[in-house]
PDB file of N, CA and C in Angstrom:
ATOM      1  N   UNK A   1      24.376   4.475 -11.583  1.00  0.00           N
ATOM      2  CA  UNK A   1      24.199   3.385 -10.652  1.00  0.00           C
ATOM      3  C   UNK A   1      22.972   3.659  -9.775  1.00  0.00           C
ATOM      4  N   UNK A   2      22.066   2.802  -9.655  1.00  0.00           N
ATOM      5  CA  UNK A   2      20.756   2.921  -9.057  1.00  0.00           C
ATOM      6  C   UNK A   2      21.415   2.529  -7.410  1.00  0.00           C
ATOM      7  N   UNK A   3      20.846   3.410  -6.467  1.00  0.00           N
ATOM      8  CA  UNK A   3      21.198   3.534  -5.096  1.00  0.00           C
ATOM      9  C   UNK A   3      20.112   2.559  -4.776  1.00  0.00           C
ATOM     10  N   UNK A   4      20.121   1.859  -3.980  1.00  0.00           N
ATOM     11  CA  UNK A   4      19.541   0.757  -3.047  1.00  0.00           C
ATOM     12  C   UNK A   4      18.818   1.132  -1.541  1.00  0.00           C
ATOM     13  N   UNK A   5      17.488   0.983  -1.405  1.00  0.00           N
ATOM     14  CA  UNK A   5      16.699   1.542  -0.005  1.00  0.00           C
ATOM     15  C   UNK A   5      16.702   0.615   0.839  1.00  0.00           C
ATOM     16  N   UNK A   6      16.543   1.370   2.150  1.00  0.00           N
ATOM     17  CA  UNK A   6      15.995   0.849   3.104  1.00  0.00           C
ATOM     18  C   UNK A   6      15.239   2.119   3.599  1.00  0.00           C
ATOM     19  N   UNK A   7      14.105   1.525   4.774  1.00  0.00           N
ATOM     20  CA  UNK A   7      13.285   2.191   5.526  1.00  0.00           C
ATOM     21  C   UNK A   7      13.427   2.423   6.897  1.00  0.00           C
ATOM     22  N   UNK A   8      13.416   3.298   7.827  1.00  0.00           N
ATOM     23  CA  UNK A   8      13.217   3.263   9.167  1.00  0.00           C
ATOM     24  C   UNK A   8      12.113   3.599   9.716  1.00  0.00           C
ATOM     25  N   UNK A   9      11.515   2.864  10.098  1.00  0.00           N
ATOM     26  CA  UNK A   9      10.226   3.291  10.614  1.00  0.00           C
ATOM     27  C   UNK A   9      10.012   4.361  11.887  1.00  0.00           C
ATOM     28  N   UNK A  10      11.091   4.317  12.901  1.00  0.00           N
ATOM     29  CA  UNK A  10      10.928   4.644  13.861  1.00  0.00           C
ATOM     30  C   UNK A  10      12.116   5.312  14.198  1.00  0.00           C
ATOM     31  N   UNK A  11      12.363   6.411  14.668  1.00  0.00           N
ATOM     32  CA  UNK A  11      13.536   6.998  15.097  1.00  0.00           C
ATOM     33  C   UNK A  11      14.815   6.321  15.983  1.00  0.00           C
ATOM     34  N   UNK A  12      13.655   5.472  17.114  1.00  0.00           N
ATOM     35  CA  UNK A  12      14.750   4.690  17.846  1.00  0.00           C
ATOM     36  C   UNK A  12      15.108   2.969  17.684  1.00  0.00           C
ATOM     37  N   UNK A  13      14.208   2.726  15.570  1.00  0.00           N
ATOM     38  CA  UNK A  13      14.820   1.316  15.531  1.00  0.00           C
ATOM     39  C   UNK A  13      16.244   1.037  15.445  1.00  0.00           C
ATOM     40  N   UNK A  14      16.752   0.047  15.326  1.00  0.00           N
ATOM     41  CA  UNK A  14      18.252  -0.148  15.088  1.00  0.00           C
ATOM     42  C   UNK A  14      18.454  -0.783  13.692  1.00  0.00           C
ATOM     43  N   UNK A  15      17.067  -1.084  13.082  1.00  0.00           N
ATOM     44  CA  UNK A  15      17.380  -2.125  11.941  1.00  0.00           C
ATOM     45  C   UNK A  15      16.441  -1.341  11.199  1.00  0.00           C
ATOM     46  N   UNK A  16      16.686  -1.291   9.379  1.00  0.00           N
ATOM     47  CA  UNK A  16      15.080  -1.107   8.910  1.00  0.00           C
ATOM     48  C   UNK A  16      15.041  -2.430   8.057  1.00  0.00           C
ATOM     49  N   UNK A  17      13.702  -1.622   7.413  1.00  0.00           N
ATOM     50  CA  UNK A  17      13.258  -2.738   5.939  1.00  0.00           C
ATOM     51  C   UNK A  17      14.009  -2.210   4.769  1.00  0.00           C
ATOM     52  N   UNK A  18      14.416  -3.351   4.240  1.00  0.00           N
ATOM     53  CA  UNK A  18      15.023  -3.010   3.002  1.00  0.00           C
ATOM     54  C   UNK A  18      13.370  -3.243   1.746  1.00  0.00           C
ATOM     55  N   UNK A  19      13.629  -2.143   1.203  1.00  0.00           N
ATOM     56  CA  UNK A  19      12.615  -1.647   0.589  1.00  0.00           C
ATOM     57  C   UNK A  19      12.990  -2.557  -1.525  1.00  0.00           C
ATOM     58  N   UNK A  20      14.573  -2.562  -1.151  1.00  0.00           N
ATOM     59  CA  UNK A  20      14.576  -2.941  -2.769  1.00  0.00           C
ATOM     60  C   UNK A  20      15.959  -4.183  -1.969  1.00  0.00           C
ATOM     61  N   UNK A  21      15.687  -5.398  -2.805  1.00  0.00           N
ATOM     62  CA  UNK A  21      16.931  -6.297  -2.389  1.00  0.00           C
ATOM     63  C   UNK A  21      18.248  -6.198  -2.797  1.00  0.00           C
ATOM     64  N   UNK A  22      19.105  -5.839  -2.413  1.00  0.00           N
ATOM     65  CA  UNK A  22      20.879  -5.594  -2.437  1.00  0.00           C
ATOM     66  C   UNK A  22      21.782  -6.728  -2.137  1.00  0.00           C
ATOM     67  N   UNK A  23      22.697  -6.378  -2.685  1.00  0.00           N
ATOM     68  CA  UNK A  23      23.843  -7.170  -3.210  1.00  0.00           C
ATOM     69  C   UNK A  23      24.572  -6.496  -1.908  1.00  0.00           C
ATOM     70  N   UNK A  24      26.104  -6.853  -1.426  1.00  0.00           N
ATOM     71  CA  UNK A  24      26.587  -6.384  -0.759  1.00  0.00           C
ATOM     72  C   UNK A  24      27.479  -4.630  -1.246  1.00  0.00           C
ATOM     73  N   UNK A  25      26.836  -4.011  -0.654  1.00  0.00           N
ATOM     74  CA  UNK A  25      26.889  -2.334  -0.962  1.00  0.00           C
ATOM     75  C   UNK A  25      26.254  -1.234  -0.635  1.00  0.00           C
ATOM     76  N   UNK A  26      25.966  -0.042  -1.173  1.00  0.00           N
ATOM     77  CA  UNK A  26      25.745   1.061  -0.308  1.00  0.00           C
ATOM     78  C   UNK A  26      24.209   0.990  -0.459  1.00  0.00           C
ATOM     79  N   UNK A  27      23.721   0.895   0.654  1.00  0.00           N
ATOM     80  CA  UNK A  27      22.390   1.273   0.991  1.00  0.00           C
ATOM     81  C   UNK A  27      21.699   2.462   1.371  1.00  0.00           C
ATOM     82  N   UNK A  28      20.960   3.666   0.466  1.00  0.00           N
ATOM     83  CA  UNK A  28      20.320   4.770   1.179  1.00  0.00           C
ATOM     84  C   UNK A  28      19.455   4.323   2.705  1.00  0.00           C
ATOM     85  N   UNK A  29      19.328   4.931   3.746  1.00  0.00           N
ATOM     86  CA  UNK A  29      18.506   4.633   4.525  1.00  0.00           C
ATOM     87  C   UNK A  29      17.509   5.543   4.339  1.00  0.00           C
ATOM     88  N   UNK A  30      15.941   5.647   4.565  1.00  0.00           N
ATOM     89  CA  UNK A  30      15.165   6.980   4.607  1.00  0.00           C
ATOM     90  C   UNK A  30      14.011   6.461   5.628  1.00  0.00           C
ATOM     91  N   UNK A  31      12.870   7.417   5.664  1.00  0.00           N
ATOM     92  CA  UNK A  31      12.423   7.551   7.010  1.00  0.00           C
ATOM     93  C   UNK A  31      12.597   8.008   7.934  1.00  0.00           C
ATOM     94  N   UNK A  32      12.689   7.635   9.415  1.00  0.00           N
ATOM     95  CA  UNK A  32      12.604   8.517  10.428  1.00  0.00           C
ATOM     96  C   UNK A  32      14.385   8.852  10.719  1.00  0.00           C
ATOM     97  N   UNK A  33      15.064   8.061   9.895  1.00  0.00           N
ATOM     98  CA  UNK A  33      16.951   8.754   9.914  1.00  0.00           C
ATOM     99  C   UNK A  33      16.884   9.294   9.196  1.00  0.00           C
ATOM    100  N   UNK A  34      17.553  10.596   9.460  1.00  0.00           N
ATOM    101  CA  UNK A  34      17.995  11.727   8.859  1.00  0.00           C
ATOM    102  C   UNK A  34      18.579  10.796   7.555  1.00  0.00           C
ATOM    103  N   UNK A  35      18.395  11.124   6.246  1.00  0.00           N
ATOM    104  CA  UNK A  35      18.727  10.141   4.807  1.00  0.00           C
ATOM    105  C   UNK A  35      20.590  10.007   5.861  1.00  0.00           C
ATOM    106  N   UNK A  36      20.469   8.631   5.439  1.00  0.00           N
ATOM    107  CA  UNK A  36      21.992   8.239   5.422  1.00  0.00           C
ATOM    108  C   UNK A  36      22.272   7.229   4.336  1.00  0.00           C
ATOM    109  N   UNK A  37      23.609   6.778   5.011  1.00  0.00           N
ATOM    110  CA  UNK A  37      24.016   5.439   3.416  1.00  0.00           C
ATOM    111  C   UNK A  37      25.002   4.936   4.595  1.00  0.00           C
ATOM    112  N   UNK A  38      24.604   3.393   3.792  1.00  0.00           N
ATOM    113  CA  UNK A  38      25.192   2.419   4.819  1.00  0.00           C
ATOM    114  C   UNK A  38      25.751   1.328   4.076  1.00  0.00           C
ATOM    115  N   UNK A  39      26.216   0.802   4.641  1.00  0.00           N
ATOM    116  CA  UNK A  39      27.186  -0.437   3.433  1.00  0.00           C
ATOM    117  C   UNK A  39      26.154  -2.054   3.727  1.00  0.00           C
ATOM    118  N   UNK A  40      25.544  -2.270   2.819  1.00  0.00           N
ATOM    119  CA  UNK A  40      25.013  -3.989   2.836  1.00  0.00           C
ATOM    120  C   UNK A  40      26.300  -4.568   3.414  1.00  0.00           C
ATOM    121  N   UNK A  41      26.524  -5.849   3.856  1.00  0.00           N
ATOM    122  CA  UNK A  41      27.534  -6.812   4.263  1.00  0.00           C
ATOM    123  C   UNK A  41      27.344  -7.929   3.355  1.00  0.00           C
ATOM    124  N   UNK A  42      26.608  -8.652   2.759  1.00  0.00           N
ATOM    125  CA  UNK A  42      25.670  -9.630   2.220  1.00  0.00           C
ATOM    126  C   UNK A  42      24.682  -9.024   1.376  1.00  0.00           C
ATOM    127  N   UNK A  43      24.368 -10.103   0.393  1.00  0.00           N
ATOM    128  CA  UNK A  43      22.943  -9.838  -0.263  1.00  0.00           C
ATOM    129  C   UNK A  43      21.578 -10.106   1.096  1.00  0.00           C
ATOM    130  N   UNK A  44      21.083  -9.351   0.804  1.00  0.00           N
ATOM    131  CA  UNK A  44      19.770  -9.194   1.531  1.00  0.00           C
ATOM    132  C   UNK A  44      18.559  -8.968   1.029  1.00  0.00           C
ATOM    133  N   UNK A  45      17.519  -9.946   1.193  1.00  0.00           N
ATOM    134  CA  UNK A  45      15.908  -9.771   0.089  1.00  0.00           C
ATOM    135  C   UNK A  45      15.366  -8.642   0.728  1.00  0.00           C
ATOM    136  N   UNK A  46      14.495  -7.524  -0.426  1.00  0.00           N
ATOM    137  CA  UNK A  46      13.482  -6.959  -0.126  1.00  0.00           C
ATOM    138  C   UNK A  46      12.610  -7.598   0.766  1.00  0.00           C
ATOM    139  N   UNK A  47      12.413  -6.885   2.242  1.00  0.00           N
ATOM    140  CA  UNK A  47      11.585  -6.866   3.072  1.00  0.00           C
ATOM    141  C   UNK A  47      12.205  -7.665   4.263  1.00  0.00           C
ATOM    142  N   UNK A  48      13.514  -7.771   4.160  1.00  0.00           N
ATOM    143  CA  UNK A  48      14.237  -8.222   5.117  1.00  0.00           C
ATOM    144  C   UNK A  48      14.540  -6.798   5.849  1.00  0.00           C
ATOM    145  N   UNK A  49      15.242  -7.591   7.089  1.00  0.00           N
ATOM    146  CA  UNK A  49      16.238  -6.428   7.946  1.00  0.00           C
ATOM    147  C   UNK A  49      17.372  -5.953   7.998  1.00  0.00           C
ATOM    148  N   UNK A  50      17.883  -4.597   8.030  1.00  0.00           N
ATOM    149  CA  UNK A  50      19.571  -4.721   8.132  1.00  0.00           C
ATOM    150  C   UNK A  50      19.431  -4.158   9.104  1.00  0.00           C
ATOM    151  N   UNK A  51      21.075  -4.080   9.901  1.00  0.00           N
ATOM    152  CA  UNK A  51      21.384  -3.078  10.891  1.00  0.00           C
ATOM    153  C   UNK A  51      21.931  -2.085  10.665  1.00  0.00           C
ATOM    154  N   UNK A  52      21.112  -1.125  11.410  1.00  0.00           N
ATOM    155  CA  UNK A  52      21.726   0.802  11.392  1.00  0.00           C
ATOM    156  C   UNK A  52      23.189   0.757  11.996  1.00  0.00           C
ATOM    157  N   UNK A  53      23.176   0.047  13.026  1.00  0.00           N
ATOM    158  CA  UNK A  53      24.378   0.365  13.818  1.00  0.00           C
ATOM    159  C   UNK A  53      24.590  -1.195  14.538  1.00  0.00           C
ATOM    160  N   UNK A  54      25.645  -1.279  15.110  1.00  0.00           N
ATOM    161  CA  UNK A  54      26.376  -2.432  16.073  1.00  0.00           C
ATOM    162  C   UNK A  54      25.316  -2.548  17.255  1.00  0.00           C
ATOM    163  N   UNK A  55      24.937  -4.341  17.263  1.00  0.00           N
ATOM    164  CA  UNK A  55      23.910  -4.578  18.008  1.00  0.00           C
ATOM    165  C   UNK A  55      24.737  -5.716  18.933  1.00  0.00           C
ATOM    166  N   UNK A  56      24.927  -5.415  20.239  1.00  0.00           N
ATOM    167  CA  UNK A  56      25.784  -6.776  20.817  1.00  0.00           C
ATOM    168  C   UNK A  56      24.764  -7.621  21.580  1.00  0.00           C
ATOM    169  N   UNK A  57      25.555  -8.707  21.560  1.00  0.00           N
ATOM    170  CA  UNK A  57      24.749  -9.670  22.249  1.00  0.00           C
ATOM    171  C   UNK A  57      23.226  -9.925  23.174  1.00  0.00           C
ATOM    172  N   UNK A  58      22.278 -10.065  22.985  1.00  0.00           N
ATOM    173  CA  UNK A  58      21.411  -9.665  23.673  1.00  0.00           C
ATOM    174  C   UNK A  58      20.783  -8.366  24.175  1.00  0.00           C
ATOM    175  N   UNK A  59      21.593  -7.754  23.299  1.00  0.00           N
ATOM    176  CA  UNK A  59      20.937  -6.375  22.928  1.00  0.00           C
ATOM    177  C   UNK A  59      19.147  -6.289  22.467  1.00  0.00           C
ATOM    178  N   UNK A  60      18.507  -5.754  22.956  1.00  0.00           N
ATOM    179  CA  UNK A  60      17.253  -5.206  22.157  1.00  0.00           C
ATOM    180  C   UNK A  60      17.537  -5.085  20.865  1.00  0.00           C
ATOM    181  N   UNK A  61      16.758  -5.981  19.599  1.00  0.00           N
ATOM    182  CA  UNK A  61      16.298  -5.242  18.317  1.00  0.00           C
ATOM    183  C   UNK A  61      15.002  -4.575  18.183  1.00  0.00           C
ATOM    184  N   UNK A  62      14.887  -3.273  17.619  1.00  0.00           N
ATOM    185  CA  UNK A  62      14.266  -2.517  17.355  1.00  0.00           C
ATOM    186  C   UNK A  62      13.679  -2.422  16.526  1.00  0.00           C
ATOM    187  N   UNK A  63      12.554  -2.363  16.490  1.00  0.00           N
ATOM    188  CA  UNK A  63      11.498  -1.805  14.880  1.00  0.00           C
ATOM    189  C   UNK A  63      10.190  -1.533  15.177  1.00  0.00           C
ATOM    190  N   UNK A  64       9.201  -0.333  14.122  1.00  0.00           N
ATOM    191  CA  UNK A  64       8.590   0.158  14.650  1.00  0.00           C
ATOM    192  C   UNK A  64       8.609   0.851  15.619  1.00  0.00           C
ATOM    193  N   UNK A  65       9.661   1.268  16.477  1.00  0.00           N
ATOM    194  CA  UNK A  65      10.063   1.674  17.805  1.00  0.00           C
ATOM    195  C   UNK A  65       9.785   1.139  19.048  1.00  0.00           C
ATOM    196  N   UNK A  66       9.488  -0.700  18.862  1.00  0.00           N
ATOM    197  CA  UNK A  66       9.445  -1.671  19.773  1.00  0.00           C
ATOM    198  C   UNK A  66      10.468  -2.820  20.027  1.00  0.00           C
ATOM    199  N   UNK A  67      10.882  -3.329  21.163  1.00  0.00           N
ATOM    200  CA  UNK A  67      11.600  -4.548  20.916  1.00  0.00           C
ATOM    201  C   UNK A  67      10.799  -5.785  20.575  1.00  0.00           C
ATOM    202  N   UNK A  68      11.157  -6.171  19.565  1.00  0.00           N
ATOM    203  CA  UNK A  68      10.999  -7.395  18.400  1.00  0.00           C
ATOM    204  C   UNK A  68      11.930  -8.529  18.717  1.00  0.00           C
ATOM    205  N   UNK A  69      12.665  -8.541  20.081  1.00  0.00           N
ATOM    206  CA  UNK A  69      13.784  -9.722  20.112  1.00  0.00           C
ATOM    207  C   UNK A  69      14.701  -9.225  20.656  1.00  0.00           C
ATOM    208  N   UNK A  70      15.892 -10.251  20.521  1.00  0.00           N
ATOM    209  CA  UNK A  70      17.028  -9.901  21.197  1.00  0.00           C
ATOM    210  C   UNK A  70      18.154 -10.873  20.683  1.00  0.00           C
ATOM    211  N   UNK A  71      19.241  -9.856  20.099  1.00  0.00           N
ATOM    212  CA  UNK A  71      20.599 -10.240  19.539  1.00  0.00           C
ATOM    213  C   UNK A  71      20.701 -12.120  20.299  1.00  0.00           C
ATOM    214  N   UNK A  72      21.175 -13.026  19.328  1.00  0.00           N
ATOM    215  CA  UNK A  72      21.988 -13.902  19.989  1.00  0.00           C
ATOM    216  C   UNK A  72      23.084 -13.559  19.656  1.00  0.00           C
ATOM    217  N   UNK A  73      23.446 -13.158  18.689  1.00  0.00           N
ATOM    218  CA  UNK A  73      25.263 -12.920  18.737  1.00  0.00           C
ATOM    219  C   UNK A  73      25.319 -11.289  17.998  1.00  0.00           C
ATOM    220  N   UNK A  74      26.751 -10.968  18.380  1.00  0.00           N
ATOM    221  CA  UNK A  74      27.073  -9.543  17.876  1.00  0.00           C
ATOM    222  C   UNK A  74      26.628  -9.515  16.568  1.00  0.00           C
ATOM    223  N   UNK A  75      26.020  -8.417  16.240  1.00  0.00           N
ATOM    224  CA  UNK A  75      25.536  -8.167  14.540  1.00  0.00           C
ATOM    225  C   UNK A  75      25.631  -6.961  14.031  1.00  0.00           C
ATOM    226  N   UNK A  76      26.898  -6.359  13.298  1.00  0.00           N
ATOM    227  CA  UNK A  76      27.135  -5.571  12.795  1.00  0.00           C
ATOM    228  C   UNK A  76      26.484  -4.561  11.364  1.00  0.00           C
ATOM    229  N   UNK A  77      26.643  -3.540  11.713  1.00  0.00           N
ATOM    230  CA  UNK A  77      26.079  -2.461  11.086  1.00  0.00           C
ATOM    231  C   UNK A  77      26.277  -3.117   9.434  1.00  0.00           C
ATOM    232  N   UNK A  78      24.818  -3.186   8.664  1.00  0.00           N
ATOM    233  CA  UNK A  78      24.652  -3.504   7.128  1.00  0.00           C
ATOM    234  C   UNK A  78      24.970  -4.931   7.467  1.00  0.00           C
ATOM    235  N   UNK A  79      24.369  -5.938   8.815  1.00  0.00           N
ATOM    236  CA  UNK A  79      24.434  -7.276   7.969  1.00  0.00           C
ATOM    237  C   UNK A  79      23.076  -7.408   8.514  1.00  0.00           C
ATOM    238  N   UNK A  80      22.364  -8.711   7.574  1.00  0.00           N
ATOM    239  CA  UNK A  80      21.131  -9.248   7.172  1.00  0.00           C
ATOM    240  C   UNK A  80      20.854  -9.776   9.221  1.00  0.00           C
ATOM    241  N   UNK A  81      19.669  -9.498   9.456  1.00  0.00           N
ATOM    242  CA  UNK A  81      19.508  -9.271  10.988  1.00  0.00           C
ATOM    243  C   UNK A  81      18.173 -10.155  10.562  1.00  0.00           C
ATOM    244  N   UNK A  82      17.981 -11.375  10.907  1.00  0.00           N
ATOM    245  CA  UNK A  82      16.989 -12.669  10.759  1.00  0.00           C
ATOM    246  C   UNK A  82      16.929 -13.461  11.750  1.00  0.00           C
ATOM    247  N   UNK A  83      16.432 -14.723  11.675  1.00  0.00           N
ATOM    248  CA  UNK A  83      16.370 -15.828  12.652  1.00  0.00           C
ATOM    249  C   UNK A  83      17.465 -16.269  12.646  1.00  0.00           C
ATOM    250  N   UNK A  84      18.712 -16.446  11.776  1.00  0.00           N
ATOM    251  CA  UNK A  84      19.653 -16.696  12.853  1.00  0.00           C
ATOM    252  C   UNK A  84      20.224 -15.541  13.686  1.00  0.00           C
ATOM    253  N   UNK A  85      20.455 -14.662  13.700  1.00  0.00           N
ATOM    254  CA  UNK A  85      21.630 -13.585  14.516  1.00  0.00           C
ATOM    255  C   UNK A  85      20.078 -13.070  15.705  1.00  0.00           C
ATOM    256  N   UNK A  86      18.843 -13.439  15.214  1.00  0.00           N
ATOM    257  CA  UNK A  86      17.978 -12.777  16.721  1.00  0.00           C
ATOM    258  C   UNK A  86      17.066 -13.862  17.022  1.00  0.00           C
ATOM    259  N   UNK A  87      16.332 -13.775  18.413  1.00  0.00           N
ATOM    260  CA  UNK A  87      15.699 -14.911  19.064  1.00  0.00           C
ATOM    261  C   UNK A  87      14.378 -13.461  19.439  1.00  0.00           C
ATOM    262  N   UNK A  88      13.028 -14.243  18.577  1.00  0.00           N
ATOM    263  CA  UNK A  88      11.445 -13.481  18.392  1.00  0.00           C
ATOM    264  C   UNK A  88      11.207 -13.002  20.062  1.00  0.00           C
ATOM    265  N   UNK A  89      10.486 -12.232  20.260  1.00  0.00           N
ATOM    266  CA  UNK A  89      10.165 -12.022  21.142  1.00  0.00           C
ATOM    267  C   UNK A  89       8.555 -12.713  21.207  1.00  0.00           C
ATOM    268  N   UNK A  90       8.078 -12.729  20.381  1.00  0.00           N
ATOM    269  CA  UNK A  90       6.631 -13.194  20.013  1.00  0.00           C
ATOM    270  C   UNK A  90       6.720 -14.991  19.425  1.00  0.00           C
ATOM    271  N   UNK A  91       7.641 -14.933  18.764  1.00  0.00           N
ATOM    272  CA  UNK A  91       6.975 -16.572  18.520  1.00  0.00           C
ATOM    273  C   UNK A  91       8.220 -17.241  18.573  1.00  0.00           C
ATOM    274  N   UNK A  92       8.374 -18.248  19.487  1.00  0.00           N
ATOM    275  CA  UNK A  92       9.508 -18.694  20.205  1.00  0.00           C
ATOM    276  C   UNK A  92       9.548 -20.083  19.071  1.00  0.00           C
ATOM    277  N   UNK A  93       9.050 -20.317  18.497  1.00  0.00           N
ATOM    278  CA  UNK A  93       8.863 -21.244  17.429  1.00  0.00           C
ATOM    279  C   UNK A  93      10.007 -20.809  15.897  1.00  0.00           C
ATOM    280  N   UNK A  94      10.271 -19.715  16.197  1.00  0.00           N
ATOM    281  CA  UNK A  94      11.086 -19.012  15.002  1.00  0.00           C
ATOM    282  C   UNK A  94      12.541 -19.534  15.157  1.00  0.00           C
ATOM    283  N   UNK A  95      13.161 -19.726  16.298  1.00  0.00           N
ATOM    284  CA  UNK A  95      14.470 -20.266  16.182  1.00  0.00           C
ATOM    285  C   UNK A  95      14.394 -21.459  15.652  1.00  0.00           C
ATOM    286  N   UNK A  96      13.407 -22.423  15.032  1.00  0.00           N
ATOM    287  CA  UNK A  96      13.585 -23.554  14.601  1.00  0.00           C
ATOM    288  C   UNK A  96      13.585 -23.777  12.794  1.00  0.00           C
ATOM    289  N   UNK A  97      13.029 -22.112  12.676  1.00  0.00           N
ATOM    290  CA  UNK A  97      12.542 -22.400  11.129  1.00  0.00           C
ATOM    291  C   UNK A  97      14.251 -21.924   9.904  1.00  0.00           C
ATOM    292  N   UNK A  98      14.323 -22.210   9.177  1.00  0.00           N
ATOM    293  CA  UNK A  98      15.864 -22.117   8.181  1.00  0.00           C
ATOM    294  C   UNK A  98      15.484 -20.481   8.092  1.00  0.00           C
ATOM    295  N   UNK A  99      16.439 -19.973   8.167  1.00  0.00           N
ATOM    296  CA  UNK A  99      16.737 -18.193   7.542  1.00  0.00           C
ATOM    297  C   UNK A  99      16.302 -17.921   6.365  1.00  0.00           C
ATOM    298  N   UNK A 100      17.129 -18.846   5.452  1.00  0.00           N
ATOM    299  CA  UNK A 100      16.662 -18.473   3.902  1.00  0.00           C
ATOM    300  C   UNK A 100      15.278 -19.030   3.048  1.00  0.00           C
ATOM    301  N   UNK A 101      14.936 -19.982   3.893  1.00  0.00           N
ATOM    302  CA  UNK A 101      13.684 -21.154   3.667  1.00  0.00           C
ATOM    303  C   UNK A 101      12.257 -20.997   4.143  1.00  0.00           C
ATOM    304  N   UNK A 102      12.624 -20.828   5.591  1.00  0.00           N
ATOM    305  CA  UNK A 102      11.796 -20.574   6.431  1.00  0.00           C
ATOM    306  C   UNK A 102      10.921 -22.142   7.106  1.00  0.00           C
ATOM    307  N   UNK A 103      11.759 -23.420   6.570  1.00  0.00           N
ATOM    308  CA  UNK A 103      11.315 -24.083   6.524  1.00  0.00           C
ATOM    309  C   UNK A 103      11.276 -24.694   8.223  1.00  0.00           C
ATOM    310  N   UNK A 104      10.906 -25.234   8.886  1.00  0.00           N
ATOM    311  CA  UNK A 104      11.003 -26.156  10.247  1.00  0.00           C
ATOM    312  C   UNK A 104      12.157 -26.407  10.496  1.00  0.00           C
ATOM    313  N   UNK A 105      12.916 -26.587  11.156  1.00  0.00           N
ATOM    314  CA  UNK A 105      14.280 -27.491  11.294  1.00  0.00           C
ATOM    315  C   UNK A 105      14.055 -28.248  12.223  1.00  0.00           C
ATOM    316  N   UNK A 106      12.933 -28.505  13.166  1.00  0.00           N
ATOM    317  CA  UNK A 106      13.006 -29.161  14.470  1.00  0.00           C
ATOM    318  C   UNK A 106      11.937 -30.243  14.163  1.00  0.00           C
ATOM    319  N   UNK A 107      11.489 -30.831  12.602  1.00  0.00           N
ATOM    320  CA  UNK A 107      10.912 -32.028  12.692  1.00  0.00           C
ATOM    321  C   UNK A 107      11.143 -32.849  11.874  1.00  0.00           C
ATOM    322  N   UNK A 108      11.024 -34.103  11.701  1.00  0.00           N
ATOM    323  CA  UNK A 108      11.493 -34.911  11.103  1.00  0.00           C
ATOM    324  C   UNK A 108      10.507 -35.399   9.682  1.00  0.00           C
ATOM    325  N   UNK A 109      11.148 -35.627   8.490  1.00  0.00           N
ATOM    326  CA  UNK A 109       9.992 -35.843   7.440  1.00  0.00           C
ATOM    327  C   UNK A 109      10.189 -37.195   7.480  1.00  0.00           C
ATOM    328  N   UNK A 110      10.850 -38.132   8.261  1.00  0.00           N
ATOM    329  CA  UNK A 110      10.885 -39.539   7.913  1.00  0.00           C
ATOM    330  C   UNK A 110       9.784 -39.956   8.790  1.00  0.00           C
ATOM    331  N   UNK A 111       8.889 -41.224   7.777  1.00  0.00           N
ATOM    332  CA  UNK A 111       7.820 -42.128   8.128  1.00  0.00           C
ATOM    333  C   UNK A 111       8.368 -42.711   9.432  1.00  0.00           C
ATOM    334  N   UNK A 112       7.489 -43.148  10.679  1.00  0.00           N
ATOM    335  CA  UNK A 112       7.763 -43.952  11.419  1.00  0.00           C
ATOM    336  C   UNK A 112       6.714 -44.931  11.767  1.00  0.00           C
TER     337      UNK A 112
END
C-alpha cells in the first residue's frame, strides 16, 4: 500500500500541503514535523491543506510559519482546511469563491 504525503513547511504551521491527493486515510506528514501519520477525514487534492491538529474557531491558521487566516468554524485534525472552514487574511474576496470550483458565488451570470 503506497503511504500518502503531506508537507510542513514550518515547525509552528498547523496545516500542511498535501504533496500527493488522498482518499480518506493515513497520511505521512514530513518536513519540519518530526515524520508523523495522520488520518485524511475526506478526499483532499494535491496541493490542498489538511490539519495537523484541532483548530477552533477563529483560531490562527498557520503556514509557512505565518497566519494565513482564521478558523470560521472548528476544524479537526486530517480535514480538508479551504475557503469554506477559513476566512484569507489577504484577499477578503475568497469567501465568495466555491471550495471545489473556485468559481465566484457573489455574482450573477443573468443578462440584465
Amino acid at each position: 500500500m503506497r503511504i500518502l504525503r503531506c508537507y510542513q513547511v514550518d515547525a509552528r504551521d498547523n496545516v500542511a500541503t498535501l504533496i500527493d491527493s488522498t482518499p480518506p486515510g493515513p497520511v505521512e506528514c514530513l518536513g519540519q514535523a518530526t515524520p508523523t501519520r495522520l488520518k485524511s477525514l475526506e478526499p483532499i487534492s494535491r496541493g490542498h491543506k489538511i490539519a495537523l491538529r484541532d483548530i477552533s474557531t477563529n483560531e490562527a491558521v498557520i503556514k509557512f510559519g505565518v497566519r494565513i487566516g482564521r478558523a470560521t468554524r472548528p476544524i479537526k485534525v486530517g480535514e480538508w482546511v479551504h475557503l469554506h472552514n477559513i476566512a484569507s487574511d489577504f484577499d477578503q474576496r475568497s469567501a465568495t469563491l466555491d471550495p471545489r470550483s473556485g468559481v465566484p458565488t457573489d455574482t450573477s451570470s443573468a443578462y440584465v
